[in-house]
PDB file of N, CA and C in Angstrom:
ATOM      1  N   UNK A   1       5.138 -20.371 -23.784  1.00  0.00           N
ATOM      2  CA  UNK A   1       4.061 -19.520 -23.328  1.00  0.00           C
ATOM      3  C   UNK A   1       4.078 -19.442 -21.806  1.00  0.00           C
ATOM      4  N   UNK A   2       4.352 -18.011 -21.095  1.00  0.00           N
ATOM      5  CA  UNK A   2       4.198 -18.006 -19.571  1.00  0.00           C
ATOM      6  C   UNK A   2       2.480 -18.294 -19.114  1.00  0.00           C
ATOM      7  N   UNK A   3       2.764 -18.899 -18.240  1.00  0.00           N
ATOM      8  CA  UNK A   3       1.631 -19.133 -17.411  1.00  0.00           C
ATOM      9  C   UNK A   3       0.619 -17.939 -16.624  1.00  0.00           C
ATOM     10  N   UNK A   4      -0.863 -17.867 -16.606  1.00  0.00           N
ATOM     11  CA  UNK A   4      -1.045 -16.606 -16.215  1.00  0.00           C
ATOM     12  C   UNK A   4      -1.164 -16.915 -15.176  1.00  0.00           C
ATOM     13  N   UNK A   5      -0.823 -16.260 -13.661  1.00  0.00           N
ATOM     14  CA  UNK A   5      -1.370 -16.247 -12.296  1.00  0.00           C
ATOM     15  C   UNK A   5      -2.879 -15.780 -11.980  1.00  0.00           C
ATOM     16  N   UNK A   6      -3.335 -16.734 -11.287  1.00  0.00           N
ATOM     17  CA  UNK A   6      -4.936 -16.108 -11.141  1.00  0.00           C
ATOM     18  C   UNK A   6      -5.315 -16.398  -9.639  1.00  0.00           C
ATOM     19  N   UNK A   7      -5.448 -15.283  -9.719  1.00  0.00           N
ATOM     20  CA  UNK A   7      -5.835 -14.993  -8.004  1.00  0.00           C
ATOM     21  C   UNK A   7      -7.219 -15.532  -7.267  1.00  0.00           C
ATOM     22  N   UNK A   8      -6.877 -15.739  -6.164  1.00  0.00           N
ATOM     23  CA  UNK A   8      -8.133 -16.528  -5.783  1.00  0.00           C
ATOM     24  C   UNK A   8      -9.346 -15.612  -5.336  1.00  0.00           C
ATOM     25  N   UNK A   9      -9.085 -14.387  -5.072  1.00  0.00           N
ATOM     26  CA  UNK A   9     -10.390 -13.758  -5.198  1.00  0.00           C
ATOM     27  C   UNK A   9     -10.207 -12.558  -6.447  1.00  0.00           C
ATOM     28  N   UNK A  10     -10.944 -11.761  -6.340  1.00  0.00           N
ATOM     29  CA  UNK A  10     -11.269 -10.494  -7.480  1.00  0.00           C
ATOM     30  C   UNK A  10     -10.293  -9.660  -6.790  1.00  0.00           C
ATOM     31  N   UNK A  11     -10.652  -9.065  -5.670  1.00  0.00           N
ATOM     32  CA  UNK A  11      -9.470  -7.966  -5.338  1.00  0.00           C
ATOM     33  C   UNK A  11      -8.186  -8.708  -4.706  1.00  0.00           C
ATOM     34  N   UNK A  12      -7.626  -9.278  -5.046  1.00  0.00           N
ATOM     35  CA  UNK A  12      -6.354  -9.647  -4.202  1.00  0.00           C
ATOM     36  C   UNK A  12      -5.352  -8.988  -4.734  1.00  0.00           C
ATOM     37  N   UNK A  13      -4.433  -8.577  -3.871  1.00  0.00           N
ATOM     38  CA  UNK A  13      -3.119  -7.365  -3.998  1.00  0.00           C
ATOM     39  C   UNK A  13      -2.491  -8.296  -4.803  1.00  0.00           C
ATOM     40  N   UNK A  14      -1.614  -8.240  -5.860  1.00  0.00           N
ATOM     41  CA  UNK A  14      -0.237  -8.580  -6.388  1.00  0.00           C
ATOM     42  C   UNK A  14       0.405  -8.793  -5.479  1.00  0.00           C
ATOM     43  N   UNK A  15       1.469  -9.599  -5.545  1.00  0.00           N
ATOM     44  CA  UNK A  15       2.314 -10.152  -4.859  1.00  0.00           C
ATOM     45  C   UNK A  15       3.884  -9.777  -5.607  1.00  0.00           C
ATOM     46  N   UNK A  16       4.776  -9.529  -5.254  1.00  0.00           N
ATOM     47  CA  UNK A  16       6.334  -9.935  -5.024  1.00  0.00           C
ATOM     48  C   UNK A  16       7.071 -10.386  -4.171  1.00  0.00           C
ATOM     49  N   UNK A  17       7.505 -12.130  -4.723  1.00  0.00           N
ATOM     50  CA  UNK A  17       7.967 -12.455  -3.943  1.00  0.00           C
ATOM     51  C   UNK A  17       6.492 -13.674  -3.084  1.00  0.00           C
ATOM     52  N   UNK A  18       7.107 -12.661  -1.717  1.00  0.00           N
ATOM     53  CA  UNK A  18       5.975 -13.257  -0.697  1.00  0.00           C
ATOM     54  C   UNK A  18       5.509 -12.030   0.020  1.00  0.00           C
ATOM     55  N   UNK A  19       5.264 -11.171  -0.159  1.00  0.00           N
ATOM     56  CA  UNK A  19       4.772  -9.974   0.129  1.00  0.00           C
ATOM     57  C   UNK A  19       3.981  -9.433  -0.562  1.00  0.00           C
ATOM     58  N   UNK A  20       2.521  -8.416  -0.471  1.00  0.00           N
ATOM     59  CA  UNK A  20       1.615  -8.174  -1.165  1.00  0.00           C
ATOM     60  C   UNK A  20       2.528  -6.646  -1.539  1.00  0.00           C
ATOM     61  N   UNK A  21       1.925  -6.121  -2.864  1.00  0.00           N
ATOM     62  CA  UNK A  21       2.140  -4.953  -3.118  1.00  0.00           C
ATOM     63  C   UNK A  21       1.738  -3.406  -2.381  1.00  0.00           C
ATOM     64  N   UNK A  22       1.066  -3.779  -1.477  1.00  0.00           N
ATOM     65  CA  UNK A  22       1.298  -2.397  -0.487  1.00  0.00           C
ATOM     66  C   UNK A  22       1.815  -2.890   0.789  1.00  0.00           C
ATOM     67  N   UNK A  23       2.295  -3.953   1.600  1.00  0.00           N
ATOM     68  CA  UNK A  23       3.088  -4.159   1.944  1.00  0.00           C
ATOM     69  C   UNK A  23       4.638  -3.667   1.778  1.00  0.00           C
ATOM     70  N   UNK A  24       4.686  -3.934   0.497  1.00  0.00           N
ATOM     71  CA  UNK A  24       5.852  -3.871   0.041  1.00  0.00           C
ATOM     72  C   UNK A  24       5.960  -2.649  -0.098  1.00  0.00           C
ATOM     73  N   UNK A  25       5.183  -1.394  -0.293  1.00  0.00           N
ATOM     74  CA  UNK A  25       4.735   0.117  -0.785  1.00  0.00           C
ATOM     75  C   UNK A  25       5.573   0.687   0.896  1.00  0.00           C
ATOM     76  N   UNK A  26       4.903  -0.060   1.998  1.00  0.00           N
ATOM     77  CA  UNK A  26       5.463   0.564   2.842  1.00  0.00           C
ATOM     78  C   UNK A  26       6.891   0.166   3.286  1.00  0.00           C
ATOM     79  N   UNK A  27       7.333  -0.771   2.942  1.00  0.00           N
ATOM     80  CA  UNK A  27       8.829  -1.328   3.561  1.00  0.00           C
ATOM     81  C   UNK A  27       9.871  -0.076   2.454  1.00  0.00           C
ATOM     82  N   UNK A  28       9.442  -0.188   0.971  1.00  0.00           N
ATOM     83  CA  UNK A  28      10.196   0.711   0.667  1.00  0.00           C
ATOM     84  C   UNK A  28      10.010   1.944   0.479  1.00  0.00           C
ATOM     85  N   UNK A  29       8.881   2.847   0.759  1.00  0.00           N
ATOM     86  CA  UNK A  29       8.969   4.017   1.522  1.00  0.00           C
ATOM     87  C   UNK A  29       9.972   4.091   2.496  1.00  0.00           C
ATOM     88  N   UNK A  30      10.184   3.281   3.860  1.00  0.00           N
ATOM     89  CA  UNK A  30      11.346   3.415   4.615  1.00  0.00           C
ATOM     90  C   UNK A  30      12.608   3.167   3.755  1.00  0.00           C
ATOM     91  N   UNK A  31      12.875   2.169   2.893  1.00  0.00           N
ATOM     92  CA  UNK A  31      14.387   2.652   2.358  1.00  0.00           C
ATOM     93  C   UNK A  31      14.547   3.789   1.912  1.00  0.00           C
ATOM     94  N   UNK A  32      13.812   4.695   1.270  1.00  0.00           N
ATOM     95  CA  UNK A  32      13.134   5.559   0.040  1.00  0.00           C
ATOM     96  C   UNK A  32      13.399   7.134   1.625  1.00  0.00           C
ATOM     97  N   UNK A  33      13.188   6.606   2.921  1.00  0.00           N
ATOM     98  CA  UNK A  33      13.635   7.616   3.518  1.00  0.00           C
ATOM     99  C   UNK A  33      14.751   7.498   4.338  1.00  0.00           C
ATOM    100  N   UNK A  34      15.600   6.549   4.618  1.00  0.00           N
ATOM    101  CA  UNK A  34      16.674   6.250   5.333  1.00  0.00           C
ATOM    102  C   UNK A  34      17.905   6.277   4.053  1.00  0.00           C
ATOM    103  N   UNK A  35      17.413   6.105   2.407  1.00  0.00           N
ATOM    104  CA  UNK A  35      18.498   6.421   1.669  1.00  0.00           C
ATOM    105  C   UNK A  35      18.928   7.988   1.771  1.00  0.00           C
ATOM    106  N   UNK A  36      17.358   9.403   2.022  1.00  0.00           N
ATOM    107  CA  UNK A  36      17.648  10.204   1.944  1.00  0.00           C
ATOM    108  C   UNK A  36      18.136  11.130   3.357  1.00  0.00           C
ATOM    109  N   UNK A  37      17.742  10.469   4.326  1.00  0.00           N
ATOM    110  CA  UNK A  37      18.264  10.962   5.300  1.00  0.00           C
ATOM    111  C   UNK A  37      19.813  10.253   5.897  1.00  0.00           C
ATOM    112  N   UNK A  38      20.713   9.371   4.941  1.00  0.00           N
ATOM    113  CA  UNK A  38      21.888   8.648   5.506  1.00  0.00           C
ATOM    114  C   UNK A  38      22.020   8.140   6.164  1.00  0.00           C
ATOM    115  N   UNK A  39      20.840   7.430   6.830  1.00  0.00           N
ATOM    116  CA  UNK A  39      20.587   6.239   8.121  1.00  0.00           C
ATOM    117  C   UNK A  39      19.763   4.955   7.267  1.00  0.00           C
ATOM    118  N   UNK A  40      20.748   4.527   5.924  1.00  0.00           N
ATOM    119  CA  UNK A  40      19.857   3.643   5.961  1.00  0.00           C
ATOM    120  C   UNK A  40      19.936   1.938   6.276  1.00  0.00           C
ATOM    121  N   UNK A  41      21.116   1.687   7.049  1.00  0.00           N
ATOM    122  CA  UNK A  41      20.801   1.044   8.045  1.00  0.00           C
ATOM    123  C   UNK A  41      19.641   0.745   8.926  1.00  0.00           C
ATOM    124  N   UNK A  42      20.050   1.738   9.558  1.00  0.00           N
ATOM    125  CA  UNK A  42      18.502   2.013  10.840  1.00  0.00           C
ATOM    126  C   UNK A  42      17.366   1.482  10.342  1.00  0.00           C
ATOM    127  N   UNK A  43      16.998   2.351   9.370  1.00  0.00           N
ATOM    128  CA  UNK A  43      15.878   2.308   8.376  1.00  0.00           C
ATOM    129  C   UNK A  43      15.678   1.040   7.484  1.00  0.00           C
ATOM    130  N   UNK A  44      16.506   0.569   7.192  1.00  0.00           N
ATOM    131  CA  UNK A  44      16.381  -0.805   7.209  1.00  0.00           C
ATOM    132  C   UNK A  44      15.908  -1.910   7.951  1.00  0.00           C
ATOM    133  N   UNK A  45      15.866  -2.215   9.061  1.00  0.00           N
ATOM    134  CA  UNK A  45      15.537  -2.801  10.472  1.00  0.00           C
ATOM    135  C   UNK A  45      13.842  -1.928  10.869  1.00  0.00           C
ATOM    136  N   UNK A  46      14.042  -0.765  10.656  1.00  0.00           N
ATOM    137  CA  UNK A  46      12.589  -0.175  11.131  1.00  0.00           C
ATOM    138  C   UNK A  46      11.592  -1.039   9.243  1.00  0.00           C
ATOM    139  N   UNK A  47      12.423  -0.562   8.325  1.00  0.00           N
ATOM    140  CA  UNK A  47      11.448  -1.028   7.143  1.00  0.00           C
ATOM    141  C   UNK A  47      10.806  -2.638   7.448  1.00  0.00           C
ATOM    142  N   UNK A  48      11.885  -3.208   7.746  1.00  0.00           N
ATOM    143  CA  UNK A  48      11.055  -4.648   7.593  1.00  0.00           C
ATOM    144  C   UNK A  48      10.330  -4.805   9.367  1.00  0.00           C
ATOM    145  N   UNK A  49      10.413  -4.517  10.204  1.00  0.00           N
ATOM    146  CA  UNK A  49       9.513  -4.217  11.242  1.00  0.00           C
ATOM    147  C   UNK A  49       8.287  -3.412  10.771  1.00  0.00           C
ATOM    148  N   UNK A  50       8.286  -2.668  10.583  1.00  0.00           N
ATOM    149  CA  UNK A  50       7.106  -1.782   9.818  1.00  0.00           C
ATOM    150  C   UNK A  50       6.544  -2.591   8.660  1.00  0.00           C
ATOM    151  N   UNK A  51       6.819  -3.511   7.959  1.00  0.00           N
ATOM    152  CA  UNK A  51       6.061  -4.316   7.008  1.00  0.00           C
ATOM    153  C   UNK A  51       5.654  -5.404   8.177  1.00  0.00           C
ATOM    154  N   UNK A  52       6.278  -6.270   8.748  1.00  0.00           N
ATOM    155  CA  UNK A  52       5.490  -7.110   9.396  1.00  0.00           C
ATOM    156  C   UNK A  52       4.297  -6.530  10.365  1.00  0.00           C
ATOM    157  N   UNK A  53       4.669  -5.351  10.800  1.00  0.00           N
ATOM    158  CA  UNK A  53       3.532  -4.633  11.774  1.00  0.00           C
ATOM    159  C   UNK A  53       2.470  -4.303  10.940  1.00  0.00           C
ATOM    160  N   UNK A  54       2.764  -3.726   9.586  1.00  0.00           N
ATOM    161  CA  UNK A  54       1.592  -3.392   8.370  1.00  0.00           C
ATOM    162  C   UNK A  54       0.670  -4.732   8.288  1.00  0.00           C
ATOM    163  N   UNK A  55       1.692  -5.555   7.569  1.00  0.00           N
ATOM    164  CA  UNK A  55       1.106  -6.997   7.360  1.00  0.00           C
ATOM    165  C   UNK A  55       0.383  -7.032   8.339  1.00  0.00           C
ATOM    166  N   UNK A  56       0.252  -7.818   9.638  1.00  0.00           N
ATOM    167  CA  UNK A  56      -0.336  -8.339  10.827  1.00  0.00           C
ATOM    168  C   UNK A  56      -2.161  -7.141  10.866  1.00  0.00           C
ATOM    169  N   UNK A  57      -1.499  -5.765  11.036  1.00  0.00           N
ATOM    170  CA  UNK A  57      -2.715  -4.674  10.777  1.00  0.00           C
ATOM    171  C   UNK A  57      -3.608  -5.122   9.622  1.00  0.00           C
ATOM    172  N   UNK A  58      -3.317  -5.347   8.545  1.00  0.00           N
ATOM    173  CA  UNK A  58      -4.084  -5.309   7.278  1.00  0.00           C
ATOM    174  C   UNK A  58      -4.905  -6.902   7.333  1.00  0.00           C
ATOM    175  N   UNK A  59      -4.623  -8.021   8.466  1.00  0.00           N
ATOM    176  CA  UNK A  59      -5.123  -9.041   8.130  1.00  0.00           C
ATOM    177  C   UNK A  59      -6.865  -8.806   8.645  1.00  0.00           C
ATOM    178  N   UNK A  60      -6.597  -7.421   9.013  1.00  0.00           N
ATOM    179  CA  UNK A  60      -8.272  -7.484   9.943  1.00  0.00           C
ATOM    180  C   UNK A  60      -8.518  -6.787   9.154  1.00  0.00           C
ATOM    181  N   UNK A  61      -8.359  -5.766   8.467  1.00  0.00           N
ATOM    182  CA  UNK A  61      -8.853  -5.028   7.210  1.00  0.00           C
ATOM    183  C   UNK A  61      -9.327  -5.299   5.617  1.00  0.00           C
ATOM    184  N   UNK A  62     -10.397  -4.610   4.802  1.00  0.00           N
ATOM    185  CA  UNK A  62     -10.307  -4.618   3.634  1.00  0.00           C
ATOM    186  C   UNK A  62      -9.323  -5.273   2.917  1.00  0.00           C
ATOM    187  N   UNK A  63      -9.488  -5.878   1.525  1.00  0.00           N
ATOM    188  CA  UNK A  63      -8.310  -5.550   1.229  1.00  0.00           C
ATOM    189  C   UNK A  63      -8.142  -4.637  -0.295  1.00  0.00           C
ATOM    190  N   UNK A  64      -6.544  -4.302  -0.135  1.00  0.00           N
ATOM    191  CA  UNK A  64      -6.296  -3.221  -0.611  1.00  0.00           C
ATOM    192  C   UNK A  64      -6.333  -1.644   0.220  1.00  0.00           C
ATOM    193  N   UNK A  65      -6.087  -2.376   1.437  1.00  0.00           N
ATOM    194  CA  UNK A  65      -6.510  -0.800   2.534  1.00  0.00           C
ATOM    195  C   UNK A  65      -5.646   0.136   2.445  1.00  0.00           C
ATOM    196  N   UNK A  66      -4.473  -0.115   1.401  1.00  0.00           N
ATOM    197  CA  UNK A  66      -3.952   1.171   1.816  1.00  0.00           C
ATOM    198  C   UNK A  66      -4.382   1.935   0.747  1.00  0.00           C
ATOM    199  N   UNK A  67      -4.589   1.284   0.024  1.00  0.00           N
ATOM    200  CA  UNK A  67      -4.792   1.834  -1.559  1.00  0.00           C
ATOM    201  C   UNK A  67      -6.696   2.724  -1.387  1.00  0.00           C
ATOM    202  N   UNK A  68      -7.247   2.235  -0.650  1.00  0.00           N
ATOM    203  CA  UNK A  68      -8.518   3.158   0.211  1.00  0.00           C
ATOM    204  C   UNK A  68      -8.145   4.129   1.437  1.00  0.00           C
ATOM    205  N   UNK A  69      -6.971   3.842   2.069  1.00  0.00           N
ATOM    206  CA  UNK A  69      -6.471   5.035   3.045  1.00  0.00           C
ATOM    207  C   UNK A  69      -6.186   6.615   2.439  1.00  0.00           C
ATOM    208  N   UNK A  70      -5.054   5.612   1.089  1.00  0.00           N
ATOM    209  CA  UNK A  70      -4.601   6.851  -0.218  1.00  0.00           C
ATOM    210  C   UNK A  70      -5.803   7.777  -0.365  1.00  0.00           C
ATOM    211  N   UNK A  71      -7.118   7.167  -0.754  1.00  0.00           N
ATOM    212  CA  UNK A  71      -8.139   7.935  -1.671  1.00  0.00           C
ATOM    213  C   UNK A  71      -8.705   8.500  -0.254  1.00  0.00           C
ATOM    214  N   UNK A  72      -9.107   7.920   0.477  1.00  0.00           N
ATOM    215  CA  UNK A  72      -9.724   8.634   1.472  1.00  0.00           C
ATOM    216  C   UNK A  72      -9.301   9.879   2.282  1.00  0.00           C
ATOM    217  N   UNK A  73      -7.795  10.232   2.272  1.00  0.00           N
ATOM    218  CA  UNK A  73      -6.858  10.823   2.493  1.00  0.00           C
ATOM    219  C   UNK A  73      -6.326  12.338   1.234  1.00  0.00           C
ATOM    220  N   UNK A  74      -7.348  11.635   0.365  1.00  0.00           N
ATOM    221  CA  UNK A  74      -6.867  12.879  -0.767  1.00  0.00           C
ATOM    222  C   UNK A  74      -5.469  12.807  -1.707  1.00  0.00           C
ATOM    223  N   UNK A  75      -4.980  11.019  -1.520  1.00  0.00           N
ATOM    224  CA  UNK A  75      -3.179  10.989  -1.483  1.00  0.00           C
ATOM    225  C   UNK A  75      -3.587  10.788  -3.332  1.00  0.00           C
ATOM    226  N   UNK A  76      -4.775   9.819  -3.684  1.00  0.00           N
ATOM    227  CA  UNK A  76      -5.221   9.472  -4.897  1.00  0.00           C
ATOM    228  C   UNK A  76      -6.581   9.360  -5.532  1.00  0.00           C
ATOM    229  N   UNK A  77      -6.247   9.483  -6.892  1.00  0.00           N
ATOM    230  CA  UNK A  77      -7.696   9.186  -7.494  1.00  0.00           C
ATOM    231  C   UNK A  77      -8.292   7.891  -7.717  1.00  0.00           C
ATOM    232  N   UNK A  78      -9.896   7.738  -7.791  1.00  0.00           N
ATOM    233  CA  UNK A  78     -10.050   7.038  -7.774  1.00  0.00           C
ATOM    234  C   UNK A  78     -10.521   6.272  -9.806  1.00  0.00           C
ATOM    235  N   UNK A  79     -10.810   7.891 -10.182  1.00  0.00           N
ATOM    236  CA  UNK A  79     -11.283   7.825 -11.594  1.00  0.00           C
ATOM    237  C   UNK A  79     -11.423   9.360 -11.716  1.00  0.00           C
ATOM    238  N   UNK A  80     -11.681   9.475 -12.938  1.00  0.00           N
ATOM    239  CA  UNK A  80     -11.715  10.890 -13.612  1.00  0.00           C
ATOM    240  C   UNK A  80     -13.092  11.461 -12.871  1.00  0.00           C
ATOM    241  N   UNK A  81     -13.481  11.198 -12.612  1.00  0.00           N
ATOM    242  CA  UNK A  81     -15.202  11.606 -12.152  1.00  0.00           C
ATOM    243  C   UNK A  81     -15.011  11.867 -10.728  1.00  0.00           C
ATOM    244  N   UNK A  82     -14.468  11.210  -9.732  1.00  0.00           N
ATOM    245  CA  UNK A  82     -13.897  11.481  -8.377  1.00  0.00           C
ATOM    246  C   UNK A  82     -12.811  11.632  -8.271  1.00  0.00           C
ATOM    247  N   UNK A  83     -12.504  12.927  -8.606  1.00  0.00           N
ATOM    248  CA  UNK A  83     -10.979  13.448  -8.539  1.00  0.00           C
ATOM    249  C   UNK A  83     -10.112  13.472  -7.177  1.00  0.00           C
ATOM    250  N   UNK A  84     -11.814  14.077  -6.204  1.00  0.00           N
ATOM    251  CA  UNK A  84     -10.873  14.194  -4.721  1.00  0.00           C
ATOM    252  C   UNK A  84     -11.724  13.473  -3.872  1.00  0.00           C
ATOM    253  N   UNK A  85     -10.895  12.731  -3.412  1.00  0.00           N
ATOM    254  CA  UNK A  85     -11.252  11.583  -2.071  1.00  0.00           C
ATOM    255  C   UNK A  85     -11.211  12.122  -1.002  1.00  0.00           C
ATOM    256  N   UNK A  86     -11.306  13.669  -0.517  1.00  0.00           N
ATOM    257  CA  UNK A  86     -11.793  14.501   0.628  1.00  0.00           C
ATOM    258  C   UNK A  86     -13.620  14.972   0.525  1.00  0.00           C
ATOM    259  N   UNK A  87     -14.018  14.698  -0.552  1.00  0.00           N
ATOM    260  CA  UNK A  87     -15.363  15.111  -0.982  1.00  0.00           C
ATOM    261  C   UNK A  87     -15.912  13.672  -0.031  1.00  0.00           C
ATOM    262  N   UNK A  88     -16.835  14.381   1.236  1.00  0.00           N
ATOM    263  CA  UNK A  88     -17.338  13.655   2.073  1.00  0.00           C
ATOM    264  C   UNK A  88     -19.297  13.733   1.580  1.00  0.00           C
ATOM    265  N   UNK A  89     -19.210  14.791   1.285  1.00  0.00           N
ATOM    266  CA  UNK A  89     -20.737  14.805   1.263  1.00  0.00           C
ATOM    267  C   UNK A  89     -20.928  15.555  -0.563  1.00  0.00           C
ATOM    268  N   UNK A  90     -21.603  15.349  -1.207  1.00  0.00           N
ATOM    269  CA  UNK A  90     -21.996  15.886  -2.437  1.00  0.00           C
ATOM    270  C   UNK A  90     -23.253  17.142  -2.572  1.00  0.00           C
ATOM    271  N   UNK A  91     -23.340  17.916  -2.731  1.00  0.00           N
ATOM    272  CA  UNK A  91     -24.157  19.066  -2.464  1.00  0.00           C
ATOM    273  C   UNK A  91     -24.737  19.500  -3.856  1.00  0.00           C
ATOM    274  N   UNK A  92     -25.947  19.609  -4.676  1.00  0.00           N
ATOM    275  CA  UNK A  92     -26.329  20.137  -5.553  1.00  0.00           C
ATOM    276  C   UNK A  92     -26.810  21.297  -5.649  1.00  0.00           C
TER     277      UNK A  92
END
C-alpha cells in the first residue's frame, strides 16, 4: 500500500521533485519555447533562472499565485458559475 502525502497546510502547491507545481509550470513553459524557437539551450539557462527568480517572487505572495494571476487575467476558470476572471464588477 503507497503511502499518502499530506500537506502541511490546505492550499499547498504539489510538489515534483523539489519544486512546487507552478514553479515548475514556468521553467517548462521556457523549454516549451526554446524547443520551438531552436534555442533551446539558451532557454534552458534562462528556464531555470526564471524558476529561481519565480520561486524567490512567490515566497512573499499567496499561495498558488500563479494559478490566481491565470484567473485574474482571464487565462482560467475558476468554476462553471465564474467563467471569466475579467468580470471585475457584477451589475444586475
Amino acid at each position: 500500500m503507497q503511502p499518502v502525502r499530506m500537506p502541511n497546510h490546505f492550499d499547498d502547491q504539489r510538489q515534483i521533485l523539489f519544486w512546487d507545481i507552478d514553479t515548475l509550470a514556468v521553467v517548462i513553459m521556457f523549454f516549451i519555447i526554446g524547443y520551438v524557437l531552436r534555442e533551446l539551450t539558451i532557454m534552458m539557462v534562462l528556464a531555470f533562472f526564471a524558476g529561481h527568480l519565480f520561486s524567490k517572487w512567490k515566497t512573499n505572495q499567496l499561495n498558488g499565485v500563479l494559478i490566481h494571476l491565470s484567473y485574474r487575467f482571464g487565462w482560467w476558470r475558476i468554476n462553471d458559475v465564474f467563467k471569466n476572471g475579467n468580470t471585475k464588477e457584477w451589475v444586475d
